[in-house]
N, C-alpha and C. Protein backbone atom coordinates (compact mmCIF):
# COMPACT_ATOMS: atom_id res chain seq x y z
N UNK A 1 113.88 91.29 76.14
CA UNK A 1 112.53 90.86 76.48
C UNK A 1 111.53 91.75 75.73
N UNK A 2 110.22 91.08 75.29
CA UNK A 2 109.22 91.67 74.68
C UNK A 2 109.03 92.88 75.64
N UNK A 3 108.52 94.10 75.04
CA UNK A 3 108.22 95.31 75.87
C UNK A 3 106.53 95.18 76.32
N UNK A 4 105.86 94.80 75.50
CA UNK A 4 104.72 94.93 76.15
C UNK A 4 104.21 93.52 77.60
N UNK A 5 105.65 92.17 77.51
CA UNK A 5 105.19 92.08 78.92
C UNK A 5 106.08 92.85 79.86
N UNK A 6 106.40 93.69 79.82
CA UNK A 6 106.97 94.84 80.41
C UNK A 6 105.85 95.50 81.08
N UNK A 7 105.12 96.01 80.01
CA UNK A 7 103.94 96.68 80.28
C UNK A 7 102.32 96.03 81.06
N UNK A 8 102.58 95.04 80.42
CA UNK A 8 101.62 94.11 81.10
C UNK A 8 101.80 93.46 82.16
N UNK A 9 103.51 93.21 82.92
CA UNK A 9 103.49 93.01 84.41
C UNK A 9 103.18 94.21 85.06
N UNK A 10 103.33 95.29 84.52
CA UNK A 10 103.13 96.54 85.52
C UNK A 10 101.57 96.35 85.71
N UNK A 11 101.03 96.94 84.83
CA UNK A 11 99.65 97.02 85.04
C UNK A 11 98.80 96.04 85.46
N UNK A 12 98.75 95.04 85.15
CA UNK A 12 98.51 93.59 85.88
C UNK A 12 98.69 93.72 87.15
N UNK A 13 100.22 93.95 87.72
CA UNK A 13 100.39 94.44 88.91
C UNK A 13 100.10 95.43 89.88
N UNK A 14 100.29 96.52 89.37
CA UNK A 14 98.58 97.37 89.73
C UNK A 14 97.47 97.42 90.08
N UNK A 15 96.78 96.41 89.02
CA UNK A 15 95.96 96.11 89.24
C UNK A 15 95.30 94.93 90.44
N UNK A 16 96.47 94.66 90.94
CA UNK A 16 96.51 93.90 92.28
C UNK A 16 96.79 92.14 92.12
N UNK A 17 96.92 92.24 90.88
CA UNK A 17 97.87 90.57 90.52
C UNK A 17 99.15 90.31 91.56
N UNK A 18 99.24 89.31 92.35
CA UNK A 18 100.46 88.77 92.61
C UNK A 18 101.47 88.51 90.89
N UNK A 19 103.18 88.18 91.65
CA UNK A 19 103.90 87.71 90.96
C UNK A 19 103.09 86.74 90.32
N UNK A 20 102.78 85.15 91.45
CA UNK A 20 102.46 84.22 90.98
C UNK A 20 101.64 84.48 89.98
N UNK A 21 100.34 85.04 90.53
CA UNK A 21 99.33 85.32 89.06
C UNK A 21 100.23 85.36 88.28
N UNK A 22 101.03 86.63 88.19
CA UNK A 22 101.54 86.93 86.46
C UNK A 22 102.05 85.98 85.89
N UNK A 23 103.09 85.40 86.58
CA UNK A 23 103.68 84.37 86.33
C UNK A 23 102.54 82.73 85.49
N UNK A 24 101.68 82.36 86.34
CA UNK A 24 101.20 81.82 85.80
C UNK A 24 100.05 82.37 84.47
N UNK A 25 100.12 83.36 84.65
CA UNK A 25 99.30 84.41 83.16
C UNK A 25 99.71 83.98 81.99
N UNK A 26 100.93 84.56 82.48
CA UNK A 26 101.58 85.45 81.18
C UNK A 26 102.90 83.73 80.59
N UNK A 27 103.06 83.18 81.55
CA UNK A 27 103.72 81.84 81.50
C UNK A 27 105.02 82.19 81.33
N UNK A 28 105.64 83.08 82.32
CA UNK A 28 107.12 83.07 82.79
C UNK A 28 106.98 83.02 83.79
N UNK A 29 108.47 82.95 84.61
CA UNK A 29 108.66 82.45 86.01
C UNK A 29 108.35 84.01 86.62
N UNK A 30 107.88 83.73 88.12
CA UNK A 30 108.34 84.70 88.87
C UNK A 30 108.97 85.68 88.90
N UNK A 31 110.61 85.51 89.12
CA UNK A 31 111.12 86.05 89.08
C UNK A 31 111.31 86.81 87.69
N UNK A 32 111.06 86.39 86.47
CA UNK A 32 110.88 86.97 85.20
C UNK A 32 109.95 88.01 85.48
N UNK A 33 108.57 87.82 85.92
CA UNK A 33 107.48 88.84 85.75
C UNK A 33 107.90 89.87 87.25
N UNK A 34 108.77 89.19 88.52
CA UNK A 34 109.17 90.81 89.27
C UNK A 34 110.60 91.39 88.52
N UNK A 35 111.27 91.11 87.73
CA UNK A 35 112.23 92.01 87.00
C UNK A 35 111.51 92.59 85.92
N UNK A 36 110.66 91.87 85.14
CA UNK A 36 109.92 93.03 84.47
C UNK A 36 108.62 93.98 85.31
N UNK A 37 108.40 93.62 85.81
CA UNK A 37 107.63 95.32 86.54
C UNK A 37 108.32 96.04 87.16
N UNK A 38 109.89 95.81 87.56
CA UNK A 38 110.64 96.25 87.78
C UNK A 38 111.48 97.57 87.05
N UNK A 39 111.05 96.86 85.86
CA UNK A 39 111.92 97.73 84.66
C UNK A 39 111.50 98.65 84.18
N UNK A 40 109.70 97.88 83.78
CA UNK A 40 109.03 99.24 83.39
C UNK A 40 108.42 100.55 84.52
N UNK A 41 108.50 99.93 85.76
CA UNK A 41 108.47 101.12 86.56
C UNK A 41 109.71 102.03 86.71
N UNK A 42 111.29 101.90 86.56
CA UNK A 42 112.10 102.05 86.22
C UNK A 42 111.91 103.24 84.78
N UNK A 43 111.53 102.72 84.40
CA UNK A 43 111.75 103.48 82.66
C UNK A 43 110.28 104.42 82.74
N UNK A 44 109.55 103.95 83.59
CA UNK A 44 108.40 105.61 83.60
C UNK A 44 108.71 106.41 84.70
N UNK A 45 109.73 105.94 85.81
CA UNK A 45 110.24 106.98 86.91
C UNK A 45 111.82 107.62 86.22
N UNK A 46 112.05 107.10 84.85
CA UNK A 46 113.00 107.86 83.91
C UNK A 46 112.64 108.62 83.04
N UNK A 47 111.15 108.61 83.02
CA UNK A 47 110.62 109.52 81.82
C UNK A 47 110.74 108.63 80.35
N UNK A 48 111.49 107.46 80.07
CA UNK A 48 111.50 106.73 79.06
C UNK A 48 110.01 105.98 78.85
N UNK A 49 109.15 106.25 79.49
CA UNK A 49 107.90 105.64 79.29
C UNK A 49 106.74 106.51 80.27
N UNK A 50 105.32 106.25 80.00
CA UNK A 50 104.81 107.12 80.64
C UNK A 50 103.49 106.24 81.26
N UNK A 51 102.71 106.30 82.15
CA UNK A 51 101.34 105.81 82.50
C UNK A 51 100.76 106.04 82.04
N UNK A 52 99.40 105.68 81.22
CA UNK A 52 98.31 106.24 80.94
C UNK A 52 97.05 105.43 80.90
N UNK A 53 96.08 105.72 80.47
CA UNK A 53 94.92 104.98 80.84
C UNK A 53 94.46 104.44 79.87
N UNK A 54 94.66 104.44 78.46
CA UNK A 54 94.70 103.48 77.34
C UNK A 54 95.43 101.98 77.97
N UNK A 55 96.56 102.40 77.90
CA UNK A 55 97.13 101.29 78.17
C UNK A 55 96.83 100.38 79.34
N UNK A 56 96.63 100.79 80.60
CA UNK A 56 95.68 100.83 81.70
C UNK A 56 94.34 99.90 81.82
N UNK A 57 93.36 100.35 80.93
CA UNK A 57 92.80 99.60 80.09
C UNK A 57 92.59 98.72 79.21
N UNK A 58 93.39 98.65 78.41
CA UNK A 58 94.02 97.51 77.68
C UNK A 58 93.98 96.57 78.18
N UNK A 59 94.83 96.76 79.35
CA UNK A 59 95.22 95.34 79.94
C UNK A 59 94.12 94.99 81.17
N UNK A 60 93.55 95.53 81.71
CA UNK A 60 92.41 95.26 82.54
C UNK A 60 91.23 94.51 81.92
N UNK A 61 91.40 94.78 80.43
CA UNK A 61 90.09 94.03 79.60
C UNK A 61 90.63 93.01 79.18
N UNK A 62 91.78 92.98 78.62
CA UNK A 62 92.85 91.56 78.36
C UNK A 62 92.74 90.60 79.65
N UNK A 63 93.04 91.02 80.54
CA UNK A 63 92.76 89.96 82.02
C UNK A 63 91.10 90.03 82.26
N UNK A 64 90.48 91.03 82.61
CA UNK A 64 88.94 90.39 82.36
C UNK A 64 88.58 89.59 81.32
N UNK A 65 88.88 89.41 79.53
CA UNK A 65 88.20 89.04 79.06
C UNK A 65 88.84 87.06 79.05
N UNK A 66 90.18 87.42 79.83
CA UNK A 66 91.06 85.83 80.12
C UNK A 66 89.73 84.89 80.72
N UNK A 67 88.98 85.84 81.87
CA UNK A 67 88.77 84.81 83.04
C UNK A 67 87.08 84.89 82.67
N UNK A 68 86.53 85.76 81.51
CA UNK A 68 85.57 85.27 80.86
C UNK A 68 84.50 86.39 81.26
N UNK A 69 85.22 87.65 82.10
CA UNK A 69 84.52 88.48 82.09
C UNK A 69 84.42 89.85 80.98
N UNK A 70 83.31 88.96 79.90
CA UNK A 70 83.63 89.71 78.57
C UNK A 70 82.96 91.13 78.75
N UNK A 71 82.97 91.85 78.08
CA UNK A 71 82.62 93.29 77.64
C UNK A 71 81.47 93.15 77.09
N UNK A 72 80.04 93.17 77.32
CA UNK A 72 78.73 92.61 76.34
C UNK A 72 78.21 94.51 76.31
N UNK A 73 77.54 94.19 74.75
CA UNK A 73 76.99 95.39 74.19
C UNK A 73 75.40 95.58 74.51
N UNK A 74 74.48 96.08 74.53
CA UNK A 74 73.34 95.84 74.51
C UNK A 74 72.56 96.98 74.47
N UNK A 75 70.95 96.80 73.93
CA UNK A 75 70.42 97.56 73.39
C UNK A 75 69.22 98.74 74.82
N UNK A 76 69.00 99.51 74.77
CA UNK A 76 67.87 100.24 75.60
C UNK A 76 67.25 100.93 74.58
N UNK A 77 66.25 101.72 75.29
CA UNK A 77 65.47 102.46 74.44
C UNK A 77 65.65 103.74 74.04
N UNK A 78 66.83 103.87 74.80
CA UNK A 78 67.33 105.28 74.59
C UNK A 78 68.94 105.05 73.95
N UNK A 79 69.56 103.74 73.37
CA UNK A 79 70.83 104.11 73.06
C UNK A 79 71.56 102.44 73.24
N UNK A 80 72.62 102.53 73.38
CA UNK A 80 73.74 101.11 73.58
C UNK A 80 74.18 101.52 74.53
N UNK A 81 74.07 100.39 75.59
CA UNK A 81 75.38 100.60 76.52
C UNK A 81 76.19 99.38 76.82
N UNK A 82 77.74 99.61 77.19
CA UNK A 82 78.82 98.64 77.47
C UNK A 82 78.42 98.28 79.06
N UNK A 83 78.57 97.08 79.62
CA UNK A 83 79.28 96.42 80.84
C UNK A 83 80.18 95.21 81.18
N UNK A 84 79.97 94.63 81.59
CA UNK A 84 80.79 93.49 82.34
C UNK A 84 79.82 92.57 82.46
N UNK A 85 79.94 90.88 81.98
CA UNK A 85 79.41 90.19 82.47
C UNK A 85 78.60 89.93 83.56
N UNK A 86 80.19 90.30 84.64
CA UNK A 86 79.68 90.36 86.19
C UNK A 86 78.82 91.50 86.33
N UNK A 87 79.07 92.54 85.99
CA UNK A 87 77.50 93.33 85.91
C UNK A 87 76.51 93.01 85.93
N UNK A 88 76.02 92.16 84.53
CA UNK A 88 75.32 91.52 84.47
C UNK A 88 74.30 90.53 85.83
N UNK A 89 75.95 89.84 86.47
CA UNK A 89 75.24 88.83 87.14
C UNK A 89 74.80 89.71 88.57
N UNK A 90 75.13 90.99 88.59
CA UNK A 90 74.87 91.56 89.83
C UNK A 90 73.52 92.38 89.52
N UNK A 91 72.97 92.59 88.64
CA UNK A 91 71.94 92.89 88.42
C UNK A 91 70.68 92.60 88.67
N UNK A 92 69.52 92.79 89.04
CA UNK A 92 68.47 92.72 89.56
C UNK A 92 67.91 91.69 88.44
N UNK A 93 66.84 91.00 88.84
CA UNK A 93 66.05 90.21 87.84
C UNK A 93 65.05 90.73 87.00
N UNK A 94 64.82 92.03 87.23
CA UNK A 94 63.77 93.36 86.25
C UNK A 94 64.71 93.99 85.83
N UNK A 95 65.75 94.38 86.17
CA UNK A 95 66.84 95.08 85.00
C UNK A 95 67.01 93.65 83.98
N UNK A 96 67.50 92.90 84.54
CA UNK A 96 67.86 92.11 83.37
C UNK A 96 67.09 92.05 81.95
N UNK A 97 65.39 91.69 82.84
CA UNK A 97 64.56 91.47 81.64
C UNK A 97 64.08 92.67 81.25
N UNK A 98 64.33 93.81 81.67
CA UNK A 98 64.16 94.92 80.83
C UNK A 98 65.42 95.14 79.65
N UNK A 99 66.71 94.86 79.76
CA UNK A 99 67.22 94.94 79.19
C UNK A 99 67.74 93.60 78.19
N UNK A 100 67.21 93.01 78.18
CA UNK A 100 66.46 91.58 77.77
C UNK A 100 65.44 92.08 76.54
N UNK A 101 64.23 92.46 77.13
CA UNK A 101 63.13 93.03 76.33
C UNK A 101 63.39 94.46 75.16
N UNK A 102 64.31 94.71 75.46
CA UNK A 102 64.84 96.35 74.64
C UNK A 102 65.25 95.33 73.72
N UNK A 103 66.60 95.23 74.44
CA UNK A 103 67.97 94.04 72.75
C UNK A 103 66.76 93.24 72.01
N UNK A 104 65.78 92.23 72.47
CA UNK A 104 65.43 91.57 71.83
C UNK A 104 64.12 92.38 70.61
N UNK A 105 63.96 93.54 70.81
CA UNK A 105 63.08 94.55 70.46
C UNK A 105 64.04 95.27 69.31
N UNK A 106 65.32 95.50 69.36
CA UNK A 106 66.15 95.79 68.32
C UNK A 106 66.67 95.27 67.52
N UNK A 107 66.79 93.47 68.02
CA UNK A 107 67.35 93.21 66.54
C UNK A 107 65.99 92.56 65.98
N UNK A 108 64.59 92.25 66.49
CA UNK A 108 63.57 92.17 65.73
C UNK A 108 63.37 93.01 65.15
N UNK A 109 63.83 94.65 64.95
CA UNK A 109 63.57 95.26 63.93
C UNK A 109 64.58 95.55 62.78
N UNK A 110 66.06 94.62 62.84
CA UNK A 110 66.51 94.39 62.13
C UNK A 110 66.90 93.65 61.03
N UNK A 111 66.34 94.28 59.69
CA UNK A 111 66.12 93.84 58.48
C UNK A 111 67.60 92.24 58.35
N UNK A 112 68.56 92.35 58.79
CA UNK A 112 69.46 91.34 59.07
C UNK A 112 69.18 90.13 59.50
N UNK A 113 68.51 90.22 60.44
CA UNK A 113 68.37 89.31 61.25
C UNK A 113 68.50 87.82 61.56
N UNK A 114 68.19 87.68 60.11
CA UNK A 114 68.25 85.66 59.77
C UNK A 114 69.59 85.53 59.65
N UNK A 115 70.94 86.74 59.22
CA UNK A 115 72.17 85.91 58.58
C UNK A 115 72.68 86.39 60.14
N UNK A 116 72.49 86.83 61.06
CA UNK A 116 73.19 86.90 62.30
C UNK A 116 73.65 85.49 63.33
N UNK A 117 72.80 83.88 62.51
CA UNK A 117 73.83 82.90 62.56
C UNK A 117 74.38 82.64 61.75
N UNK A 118 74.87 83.28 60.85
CA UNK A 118 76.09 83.03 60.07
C UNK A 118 77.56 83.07 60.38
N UNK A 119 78.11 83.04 59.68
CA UNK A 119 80.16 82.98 60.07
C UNK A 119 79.82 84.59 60.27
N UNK A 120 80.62 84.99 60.81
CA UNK A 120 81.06 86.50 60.26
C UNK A 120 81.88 86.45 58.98
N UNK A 121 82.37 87.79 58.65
CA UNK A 121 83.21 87.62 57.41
C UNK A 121 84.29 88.17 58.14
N UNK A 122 85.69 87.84 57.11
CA UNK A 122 87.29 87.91 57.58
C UNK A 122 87.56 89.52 57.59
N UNK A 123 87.77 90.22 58.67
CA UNK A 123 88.16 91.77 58.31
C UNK A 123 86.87 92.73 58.78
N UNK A 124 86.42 93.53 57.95
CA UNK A 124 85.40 94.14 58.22
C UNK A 124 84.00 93.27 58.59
N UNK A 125 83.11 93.30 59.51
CA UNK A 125 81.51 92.70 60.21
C UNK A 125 81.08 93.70 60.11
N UNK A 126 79.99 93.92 58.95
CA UNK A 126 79.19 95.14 59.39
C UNK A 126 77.74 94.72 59.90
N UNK A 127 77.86 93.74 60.70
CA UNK A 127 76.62 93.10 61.79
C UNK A 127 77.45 93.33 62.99
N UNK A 128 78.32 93.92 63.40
CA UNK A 128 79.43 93.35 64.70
C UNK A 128 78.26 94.10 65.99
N UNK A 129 77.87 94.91 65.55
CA UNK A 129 76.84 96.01 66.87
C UNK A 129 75.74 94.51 66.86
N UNK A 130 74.53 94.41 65.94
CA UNK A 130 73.85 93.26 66.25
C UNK A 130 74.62 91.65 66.47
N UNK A 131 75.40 91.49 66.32
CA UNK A 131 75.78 89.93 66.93
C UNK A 131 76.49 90.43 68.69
N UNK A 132 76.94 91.56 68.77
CA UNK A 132 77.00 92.06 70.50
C UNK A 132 76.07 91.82 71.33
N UNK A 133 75.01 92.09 70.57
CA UNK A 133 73.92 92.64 71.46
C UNK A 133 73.01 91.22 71.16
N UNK A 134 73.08 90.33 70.03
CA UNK A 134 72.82 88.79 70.23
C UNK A 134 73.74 88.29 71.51
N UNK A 135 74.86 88.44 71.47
CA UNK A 135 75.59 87.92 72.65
C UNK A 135 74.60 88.51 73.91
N UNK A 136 74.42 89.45 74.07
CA UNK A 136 73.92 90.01 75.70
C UNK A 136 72.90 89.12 75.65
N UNK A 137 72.15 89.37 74.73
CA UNK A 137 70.71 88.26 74.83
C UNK A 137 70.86 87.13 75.60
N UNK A 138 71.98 86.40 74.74
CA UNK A 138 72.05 84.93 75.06
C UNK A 138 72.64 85.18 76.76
N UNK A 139 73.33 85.79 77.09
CA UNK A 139 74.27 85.55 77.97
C UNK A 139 72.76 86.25 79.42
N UNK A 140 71.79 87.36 79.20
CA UNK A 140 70.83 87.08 80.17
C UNK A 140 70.07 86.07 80.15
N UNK A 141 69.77 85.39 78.88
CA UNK A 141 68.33 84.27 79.28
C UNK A 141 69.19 83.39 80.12
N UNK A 142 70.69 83.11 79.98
CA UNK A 142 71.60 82.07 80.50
C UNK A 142 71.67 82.41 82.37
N UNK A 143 71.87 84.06 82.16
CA UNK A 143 71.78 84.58 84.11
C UNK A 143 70.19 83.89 84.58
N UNK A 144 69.31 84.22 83.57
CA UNK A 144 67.93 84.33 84.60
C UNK A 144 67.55 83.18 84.53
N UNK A 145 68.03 81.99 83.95
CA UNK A 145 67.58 80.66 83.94
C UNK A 145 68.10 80.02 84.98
N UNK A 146 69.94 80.32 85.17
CA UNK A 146 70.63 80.13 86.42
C UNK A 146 69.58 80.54 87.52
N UNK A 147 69.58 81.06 87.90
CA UNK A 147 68.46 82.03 88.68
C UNK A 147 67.00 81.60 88.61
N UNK A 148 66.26 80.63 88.09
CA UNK A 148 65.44 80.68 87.88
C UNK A 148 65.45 79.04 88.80
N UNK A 149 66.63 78.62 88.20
CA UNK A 149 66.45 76.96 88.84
C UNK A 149 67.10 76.94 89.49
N UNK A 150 67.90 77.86 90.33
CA UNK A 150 68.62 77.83 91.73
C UNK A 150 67.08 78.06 92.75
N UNK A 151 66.31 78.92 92.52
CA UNK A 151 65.17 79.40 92.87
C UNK A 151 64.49 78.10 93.23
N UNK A 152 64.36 77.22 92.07
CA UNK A 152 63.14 76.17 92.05
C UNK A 152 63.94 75.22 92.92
N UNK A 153 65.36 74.80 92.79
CA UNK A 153 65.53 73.95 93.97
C UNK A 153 65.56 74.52 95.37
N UNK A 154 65.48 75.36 96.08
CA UNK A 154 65.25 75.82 97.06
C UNK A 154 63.90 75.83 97.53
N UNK A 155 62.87 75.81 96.91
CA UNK A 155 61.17 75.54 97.43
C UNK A 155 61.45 74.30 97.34
């Protein structure tokens, strides 16, 4: 069996996945995904493998980014910072548009700006920081509009 779903029923599992989940994840049976977390807990209580938090990670962003909770980049006035979609949606409606108003404040001062709807190119993006932080953009006007007309049908 592949080693890394070895690695990926453990941590998955850990991370509080049922069998079934894995099973329907990863698209083996059950019993496939409890003999492999089986094994690799086995082989790190042998010292043949070890825990760590790379890997840990890995797979926590691999299953967040499955169910669409992507990793968005975005701009402030003091720097970039990483979160979670769902971050995002748990966020206040003045954080948002403050951090709304920053990103959209950074890539207007980027000389780039018009080819950021373009393809990317194959291999190296050296736009990959501004098309992130285009993504956050798009993905708050999308929260606060949700939000905006959940609002209006309720009056």
């Amino acid at each position: 069996m592949i080693p890394y779903l070895q690695e990926a029923c453990y941590y998955l599992r850990r991370k509080g996945l049922s069998f079934t989940e894995l099973s329907k994840a990863l698209e083996i049976s059950e019993a496939q995904a409890t003999r492999l977390f089986e094994e690799y807990a086995s082989k790190i209580a042998a010292g043949a493998a070890s825990e760590n938090e790379v890997d840990k990670n890995l797979w926590e962003d691999i299953h967040n980014d499955s169910f669409g909770n992507e990793k968005i980049t975005f701009a402030r006035d003091d720097g970039f910072y990483h979160c979670r979609r769902s971050d995002l949606e748990l966020m206040e409606s003045s954080a948002l548009m403050s951090i709304f108003e920053s990103s959209k404040k950074f890539l207007d001062f980027d000389m780039y700006k018009p080819y950021l709807n373009t393809k990317p190119p194959v291999g190296y993006d050296p736009m990959a920081l501004q098309r992130q932080v285009k993504r956050a953009i798009e993905l708050i006007q999308e929260i606060l509009n949700q939000r905006f007309k959940k609002e209006s049908e309720q009056e």
